[in-house]
PDB file of N, CA and C in Angstrom:
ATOM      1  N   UNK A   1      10.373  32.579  -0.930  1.00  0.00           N
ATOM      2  CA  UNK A   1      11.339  33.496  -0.374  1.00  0.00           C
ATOM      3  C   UNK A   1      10.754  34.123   0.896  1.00  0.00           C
ATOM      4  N   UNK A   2      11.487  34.311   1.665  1.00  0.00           N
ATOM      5  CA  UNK A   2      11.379  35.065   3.254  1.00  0.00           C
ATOM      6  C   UNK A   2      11.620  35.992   3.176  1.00  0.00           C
ATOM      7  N   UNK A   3      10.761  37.065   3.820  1.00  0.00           N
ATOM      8  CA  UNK A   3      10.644  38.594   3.763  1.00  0.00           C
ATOM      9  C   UNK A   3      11.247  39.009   5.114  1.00  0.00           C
ATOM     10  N   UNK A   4      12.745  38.944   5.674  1.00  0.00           N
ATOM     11  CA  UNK A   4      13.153  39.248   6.984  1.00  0.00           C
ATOM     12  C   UNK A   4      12.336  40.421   7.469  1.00  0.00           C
ATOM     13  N   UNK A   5      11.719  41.305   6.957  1.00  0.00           N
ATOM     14  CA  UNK A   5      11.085  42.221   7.466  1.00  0.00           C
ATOM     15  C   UNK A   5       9.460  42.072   7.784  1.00  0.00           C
ATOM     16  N   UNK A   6       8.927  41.021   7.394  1.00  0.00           N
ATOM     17  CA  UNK A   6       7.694  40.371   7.806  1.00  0.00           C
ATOM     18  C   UNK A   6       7.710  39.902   8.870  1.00  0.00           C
ATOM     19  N   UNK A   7       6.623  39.363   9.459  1.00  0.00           N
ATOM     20  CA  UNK A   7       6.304  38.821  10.898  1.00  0.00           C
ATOM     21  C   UNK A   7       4.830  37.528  10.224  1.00  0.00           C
ATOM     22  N   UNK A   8       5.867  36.402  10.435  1.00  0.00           N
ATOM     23  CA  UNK A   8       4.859  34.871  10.018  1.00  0.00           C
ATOM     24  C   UNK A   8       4.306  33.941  11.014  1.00  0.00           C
ATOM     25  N   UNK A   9       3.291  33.810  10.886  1.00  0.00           N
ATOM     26  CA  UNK A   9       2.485  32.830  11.279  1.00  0.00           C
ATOM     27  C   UNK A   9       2.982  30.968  11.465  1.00  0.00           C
ATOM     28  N   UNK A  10       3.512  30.268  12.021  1.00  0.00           N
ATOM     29  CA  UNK A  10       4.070  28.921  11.390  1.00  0.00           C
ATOM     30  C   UNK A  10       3.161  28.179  12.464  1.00  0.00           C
ATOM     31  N   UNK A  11       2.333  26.915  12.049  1.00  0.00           N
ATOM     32  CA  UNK A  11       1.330  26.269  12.903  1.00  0.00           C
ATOM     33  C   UNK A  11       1.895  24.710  12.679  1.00  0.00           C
ATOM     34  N   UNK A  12       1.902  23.691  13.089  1.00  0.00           N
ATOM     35  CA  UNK A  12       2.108  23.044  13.005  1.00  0.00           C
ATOM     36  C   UNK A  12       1.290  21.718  13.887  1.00  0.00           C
ATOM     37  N   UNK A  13       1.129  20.155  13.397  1.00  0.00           N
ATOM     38  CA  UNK A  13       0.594  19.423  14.552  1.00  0.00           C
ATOM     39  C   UNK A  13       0.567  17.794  13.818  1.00  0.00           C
ATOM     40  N   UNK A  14       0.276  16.950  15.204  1.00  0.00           N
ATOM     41  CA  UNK A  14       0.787  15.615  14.977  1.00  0.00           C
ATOM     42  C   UNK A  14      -0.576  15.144  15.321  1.00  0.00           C
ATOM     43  N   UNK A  15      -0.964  14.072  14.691  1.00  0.00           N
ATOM     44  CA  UNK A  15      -0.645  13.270  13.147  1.00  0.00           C
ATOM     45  C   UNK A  15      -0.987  14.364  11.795  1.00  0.00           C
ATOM     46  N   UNK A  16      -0.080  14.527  10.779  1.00  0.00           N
ATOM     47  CA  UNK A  16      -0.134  14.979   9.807  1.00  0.00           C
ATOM     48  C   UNK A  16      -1.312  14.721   8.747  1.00  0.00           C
ATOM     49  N   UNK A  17      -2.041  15.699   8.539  1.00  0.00           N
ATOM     50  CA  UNK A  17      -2.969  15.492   7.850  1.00  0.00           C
ATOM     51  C   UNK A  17      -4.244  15.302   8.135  1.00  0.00           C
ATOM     52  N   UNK A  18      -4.331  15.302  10.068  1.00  0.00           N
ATOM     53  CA  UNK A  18      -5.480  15.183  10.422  1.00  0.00           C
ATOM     54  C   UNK A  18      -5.987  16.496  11.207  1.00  0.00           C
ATOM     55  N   UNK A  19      -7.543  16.298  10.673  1.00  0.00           N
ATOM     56  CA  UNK A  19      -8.405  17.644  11.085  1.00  0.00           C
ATOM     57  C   UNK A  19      -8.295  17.980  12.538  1.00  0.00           C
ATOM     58  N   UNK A  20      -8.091  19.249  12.638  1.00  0.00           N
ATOM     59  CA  UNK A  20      -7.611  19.752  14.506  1.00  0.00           C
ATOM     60  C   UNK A  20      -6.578  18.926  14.922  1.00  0.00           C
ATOM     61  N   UNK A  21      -5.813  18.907  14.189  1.00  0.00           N
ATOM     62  CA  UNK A  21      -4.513  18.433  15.007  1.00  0.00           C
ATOM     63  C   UNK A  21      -3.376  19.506  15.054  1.00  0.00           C
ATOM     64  N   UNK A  22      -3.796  20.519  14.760  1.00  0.00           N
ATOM     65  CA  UNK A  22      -2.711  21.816  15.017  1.00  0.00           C
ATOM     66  C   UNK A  22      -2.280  21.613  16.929  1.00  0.00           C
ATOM     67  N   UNK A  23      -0.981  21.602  17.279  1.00  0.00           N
ATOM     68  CA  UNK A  23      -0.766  21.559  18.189  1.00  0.00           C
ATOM     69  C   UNK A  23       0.734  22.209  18.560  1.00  0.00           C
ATOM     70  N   UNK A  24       0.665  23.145  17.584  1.00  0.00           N
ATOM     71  CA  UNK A  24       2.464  23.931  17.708  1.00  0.00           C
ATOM     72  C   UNK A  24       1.778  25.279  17.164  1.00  0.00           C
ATOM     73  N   UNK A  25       1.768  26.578  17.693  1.00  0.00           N
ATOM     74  CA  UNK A  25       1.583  27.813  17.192  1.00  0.00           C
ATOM     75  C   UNK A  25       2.499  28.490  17.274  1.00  0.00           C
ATOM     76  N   UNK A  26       3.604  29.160  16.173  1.00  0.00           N
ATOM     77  CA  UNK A  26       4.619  29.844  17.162  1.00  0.00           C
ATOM     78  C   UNK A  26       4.596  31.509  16.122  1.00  0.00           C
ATOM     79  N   UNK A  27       4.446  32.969  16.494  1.00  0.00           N
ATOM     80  CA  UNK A  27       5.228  33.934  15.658  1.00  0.00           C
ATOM     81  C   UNK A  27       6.423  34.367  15.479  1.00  0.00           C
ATOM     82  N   UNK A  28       6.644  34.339  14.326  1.00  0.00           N
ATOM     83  CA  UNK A  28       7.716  34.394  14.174  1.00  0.00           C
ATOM     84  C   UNK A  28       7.905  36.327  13.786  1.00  0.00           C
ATOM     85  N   UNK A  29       8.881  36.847  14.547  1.00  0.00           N
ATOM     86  CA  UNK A  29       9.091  38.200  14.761  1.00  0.00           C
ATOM     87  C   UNK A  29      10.457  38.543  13.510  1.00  0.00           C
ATOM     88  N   UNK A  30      10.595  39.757  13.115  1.00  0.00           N
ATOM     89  CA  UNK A  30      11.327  40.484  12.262  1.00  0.00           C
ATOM     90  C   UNK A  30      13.320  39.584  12.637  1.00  0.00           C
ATOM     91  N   UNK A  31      13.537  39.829  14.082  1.00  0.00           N
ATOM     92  CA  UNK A  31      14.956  38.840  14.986  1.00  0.00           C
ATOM     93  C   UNK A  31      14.906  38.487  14.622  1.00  0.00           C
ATOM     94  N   UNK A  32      13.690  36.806  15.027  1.00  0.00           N
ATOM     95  CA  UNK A  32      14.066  35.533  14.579  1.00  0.00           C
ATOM     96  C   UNK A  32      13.785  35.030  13.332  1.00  0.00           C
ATOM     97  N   UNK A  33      13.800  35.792  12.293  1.00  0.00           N
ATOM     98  CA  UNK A  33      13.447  35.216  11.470  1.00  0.00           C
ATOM     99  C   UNK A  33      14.816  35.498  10.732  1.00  0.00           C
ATOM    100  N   UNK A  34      15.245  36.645  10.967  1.00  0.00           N
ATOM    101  CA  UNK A  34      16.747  36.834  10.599  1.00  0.00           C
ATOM    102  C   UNK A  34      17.964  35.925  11.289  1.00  0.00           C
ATOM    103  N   UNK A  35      17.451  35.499  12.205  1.00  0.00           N
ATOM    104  CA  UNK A  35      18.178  34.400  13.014  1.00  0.00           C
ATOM    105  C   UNK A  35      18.258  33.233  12.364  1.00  0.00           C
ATOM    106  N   UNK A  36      16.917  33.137  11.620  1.00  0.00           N
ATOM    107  CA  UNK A  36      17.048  31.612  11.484  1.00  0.00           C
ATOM    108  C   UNK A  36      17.727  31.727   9.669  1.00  0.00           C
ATOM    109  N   UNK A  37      17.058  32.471   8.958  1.00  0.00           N
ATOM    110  CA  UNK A  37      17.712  32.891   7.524  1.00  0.00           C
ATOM    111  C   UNK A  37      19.411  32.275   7.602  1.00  0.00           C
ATOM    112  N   UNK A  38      19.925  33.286   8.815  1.00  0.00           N
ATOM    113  CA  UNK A  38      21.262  33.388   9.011  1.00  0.00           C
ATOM    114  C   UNK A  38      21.907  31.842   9.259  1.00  0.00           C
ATOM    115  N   UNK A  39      21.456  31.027  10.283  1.00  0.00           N
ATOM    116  CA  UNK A  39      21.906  29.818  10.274  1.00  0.00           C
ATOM    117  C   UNK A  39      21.364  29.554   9.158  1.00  0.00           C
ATOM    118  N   UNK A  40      20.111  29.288   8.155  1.00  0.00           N
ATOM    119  CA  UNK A  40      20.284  28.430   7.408  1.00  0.00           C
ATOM    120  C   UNK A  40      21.207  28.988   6.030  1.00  0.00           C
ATOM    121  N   UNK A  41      21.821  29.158   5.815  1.00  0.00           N
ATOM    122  CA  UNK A  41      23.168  30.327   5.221  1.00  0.00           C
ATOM    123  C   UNK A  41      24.141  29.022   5.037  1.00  0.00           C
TER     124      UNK A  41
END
């Protein structure tokens, strides 16, 4: 469950599963996270 009132961390990176391949950092703020909750609705 998503805490709209939290602020998350989401990292992401390609090829899956390999060491230091993080290559997407994004925070996610109190808005968009209610933004995105909302589309996925």
């Amino acid at each position: 469950m998503v805490n709209v009132n939290g602020t998350y961390l989401v990292t992401a990176g390609f090829p899956t599963g390999a060491e230091g391949s993080t290559n997407f950092i994004r925070i996610l703020k109190k808005e968009q996270i209610e933004y995105y909750v909302d589309f996925a609705i």
